[in-house]
C-alpha atoms as a PDB file:
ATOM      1  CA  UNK A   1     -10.928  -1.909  -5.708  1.00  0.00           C
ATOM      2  CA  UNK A   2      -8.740  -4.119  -7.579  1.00  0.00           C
ATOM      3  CA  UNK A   3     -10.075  -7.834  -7.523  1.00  0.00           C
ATOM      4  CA  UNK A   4      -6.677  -9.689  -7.525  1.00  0.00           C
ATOM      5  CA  UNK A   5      -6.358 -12.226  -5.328  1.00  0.00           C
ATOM      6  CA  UNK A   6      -3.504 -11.751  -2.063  1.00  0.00           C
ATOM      7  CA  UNK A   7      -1.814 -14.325  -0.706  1.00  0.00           C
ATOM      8  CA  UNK A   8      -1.074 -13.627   3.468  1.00  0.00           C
ATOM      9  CA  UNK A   9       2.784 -13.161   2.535  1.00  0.00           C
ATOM     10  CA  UNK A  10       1.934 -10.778  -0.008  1.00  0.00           C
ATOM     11  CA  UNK A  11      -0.980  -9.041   2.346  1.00  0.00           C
ATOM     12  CA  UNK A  12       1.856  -9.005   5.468  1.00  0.00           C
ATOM     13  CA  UNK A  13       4.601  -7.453   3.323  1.00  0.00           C
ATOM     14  CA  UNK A  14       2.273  -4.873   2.010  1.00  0.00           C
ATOM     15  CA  UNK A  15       0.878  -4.069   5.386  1.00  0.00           C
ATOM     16  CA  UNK A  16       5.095  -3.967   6.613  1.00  0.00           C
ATOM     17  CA  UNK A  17       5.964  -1.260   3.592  1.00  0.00           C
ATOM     18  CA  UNK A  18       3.195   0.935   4.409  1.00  0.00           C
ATOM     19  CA  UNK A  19       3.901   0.553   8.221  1.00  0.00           C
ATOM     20  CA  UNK A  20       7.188   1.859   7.334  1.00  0.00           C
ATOM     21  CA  UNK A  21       6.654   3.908   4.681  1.00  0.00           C
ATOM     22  CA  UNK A  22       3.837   6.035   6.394  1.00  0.00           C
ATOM     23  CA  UNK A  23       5.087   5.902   9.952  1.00  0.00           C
ATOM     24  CA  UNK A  24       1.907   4.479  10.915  1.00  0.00           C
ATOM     25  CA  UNK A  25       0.902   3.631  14.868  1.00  0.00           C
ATOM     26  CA  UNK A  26      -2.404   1.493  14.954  1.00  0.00           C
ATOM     27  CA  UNK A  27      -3.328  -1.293  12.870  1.00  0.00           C
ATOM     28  CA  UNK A  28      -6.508   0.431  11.868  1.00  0.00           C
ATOM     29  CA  UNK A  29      -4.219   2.971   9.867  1.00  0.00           C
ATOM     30  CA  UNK A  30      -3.008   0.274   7.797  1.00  0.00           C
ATOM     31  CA  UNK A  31      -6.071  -0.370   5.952  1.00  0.00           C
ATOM     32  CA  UNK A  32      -6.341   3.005   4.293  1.00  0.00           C
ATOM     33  CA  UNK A  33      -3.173   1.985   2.516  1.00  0.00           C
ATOM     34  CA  UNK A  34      -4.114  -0.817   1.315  1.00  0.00           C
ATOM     35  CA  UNK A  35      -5.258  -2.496  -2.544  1.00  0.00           C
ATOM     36  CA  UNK A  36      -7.715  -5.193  -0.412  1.00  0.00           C
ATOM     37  CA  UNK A  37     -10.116  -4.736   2.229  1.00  0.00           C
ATOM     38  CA  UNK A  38     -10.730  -3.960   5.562  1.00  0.00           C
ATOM     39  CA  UNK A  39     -12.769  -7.065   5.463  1.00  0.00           C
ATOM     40  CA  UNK A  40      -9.652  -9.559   4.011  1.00  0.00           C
ATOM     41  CA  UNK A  41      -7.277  -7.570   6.276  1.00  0.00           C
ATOM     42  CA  UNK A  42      -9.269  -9.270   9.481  1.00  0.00           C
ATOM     43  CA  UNK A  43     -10.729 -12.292   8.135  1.00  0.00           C
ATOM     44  CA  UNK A  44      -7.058 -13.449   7.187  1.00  0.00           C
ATOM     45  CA  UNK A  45      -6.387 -11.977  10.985  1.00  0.00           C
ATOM     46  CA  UNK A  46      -2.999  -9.586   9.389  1.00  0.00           C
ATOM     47  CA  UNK A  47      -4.207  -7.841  12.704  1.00  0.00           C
ATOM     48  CA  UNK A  48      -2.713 -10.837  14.991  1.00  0.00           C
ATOM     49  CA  UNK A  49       1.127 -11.246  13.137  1.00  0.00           C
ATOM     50  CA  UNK A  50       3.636 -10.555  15.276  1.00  0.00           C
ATOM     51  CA  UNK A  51       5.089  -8.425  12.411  1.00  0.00           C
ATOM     52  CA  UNK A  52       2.753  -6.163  11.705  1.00  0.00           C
ATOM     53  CA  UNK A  53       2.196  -5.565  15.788  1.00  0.00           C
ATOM     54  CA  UNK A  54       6.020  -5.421  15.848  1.00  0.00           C
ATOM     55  CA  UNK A  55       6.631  -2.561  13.245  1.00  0.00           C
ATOM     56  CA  UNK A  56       3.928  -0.417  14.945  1.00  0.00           C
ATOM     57  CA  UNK A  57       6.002  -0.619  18.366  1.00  0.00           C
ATOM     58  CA  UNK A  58       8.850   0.131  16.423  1.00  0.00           C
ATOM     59  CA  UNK A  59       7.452   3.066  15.152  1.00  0.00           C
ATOM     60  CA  UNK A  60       5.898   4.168  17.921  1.00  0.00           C
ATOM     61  CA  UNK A  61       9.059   3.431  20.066  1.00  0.00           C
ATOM     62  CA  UNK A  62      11.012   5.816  17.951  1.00  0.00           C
ATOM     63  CA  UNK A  63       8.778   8.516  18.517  1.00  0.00           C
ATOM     64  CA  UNK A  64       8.658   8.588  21.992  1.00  0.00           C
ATOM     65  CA  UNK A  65      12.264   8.136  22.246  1.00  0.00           C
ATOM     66  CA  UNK A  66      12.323  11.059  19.646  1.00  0.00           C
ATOM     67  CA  UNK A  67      10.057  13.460  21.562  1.00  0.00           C
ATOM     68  CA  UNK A  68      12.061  12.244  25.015  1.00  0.00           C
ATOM     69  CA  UNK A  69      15.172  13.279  23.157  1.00  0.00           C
ATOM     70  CA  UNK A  70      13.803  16.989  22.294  1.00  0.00           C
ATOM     71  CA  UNK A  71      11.875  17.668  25.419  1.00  0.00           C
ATOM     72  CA  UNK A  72      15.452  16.817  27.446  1.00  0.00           C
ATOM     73  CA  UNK A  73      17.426  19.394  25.096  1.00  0.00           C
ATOM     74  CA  UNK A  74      14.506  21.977  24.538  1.00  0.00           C
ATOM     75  CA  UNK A  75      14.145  25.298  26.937  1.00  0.00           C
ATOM     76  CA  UNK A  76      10.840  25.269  26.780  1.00  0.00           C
ATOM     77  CA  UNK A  77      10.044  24.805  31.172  1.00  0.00           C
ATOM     78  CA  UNK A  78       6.634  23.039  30.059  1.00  0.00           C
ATOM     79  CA  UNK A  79       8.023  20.403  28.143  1.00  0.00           C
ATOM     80  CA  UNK A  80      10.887  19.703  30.435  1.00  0.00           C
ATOM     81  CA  UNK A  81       8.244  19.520  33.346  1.00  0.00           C
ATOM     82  CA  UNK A  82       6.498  16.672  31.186  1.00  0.00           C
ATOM     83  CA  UNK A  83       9.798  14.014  30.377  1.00  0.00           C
ATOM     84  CA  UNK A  84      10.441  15.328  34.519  1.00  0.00           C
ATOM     85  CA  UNK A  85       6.844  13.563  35.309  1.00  0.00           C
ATOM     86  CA  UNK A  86       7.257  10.750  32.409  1.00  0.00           C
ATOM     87  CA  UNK A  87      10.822   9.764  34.272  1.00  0.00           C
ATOM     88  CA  UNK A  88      10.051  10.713  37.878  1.00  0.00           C
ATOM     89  CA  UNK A  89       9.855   8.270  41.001  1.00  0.00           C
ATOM     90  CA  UNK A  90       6.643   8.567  43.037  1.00  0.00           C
ATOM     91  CA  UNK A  91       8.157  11.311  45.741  1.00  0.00           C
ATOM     92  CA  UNK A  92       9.446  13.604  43.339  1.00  0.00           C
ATOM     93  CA  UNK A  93       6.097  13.577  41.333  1.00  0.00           C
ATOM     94  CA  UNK A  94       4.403  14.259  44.408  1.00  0.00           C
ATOM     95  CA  UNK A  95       6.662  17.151  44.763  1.00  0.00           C
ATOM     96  CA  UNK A  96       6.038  18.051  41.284  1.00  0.00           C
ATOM     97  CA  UNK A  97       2.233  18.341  41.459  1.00  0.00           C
ATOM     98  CA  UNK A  98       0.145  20.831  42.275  1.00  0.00           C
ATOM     99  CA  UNK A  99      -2.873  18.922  42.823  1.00  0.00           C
ATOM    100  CA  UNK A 100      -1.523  15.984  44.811  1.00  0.00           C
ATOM    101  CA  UNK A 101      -4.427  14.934  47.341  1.00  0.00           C
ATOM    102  CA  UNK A 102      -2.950  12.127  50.154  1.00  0.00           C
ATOM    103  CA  UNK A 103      -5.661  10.864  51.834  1.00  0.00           C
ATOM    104  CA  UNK A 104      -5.109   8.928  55.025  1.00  0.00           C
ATOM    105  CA  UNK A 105      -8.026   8.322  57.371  1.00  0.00           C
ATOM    106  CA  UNK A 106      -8.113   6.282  60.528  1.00  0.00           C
ATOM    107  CA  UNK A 107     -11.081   4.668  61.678  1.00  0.00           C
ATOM    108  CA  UNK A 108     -12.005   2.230  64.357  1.00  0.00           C
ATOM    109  CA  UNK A 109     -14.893   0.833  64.410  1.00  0.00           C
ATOM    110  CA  UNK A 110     -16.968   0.965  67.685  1.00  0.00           C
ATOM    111  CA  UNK A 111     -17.666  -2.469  69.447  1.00  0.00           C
ATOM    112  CA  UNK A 112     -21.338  -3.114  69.498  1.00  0.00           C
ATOM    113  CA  UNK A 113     -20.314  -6.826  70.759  1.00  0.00           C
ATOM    114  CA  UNK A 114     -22.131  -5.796  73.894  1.00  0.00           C
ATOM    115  CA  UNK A 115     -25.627  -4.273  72.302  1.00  0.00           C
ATOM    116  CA  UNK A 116     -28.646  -6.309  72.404  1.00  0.00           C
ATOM    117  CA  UNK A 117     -30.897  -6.615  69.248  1.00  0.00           C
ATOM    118  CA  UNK A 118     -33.355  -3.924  70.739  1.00  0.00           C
ATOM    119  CA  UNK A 119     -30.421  -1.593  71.140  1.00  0.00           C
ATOM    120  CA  UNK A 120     -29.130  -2.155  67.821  1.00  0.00           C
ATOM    121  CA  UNK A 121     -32.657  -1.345  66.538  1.00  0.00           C
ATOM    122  CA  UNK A 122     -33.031   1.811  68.660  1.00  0.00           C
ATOM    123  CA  UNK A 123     -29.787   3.035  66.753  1.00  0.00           C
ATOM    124  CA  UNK A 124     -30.546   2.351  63.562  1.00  0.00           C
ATOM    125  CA  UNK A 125     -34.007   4.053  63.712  1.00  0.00           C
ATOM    126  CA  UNK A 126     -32.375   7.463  65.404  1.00  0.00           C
ATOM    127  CA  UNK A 127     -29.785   7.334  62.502  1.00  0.00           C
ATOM    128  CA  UNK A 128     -27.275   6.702  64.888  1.00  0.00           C
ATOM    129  CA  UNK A 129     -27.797   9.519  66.785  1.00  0.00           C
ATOM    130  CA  UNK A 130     -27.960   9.844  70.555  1.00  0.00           C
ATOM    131  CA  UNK A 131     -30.769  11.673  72.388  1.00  0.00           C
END
């Protein structure tokens, strides 16, 4: 690895072109294309500029816009079923699923306000059960 020393400008603006350049998503992909180490990258915290975070949502932006863009135009029934449940409201992905569970349960609990001690006892030891 070359030993020449970075300044952070120089580190951020290499991090940026490769960002670019490589289409890159997470800030762990970065350090693969770059001349210093993993260990500079974080120690001069290139993982906390604003840039560098900004460029990956950029890029990652694009992309999902991109994919949006095909799935809406494409034929293909399972990817138009996906942007359908990306874009949905809560109803119509309820109406979309297959596996959609509601569970509602009422429950009121009975009023032991009147049970002595002894009775609460007797309960609990027959599991609740009566005899």
């Amino acid at each position: 690895m070359n030993k020449q020393k970075y300044s952070n400008e120089q580190m951020e603006e290499l991090a940026l072109i490769a960002i670019v350049d490589n289409k890159l998503f997470f800030i762990e992909d970065i350090i693969p294309f770059m001349p210093y180490s993993r260990a500079l990258f974080y120690s001069r915290n290139m993982d906390k500029l604003d840039s560098i975070k900004e460029a990956l949502i950029k890029n990652k932006t694009e992309v999902k816009i991109s994919l949006r863009s095909k799935w809406y135009k494409s034929t293909n029934a399972t990817l138009q079923l996906a942007l359908m449940k990306l874009i949905a409201n809560e109803e119509e992905r309820k109406a979309l699923s297959t596996s959609y569970m509601e569970a509602k349960q009422e429950f009121t609990a009975p009023d032991f306000s009147n049970l002595s001690t002894d009775d609460i006892i007797s309960l609990l030891n027959d599991n609740g059960q009566p005899e």
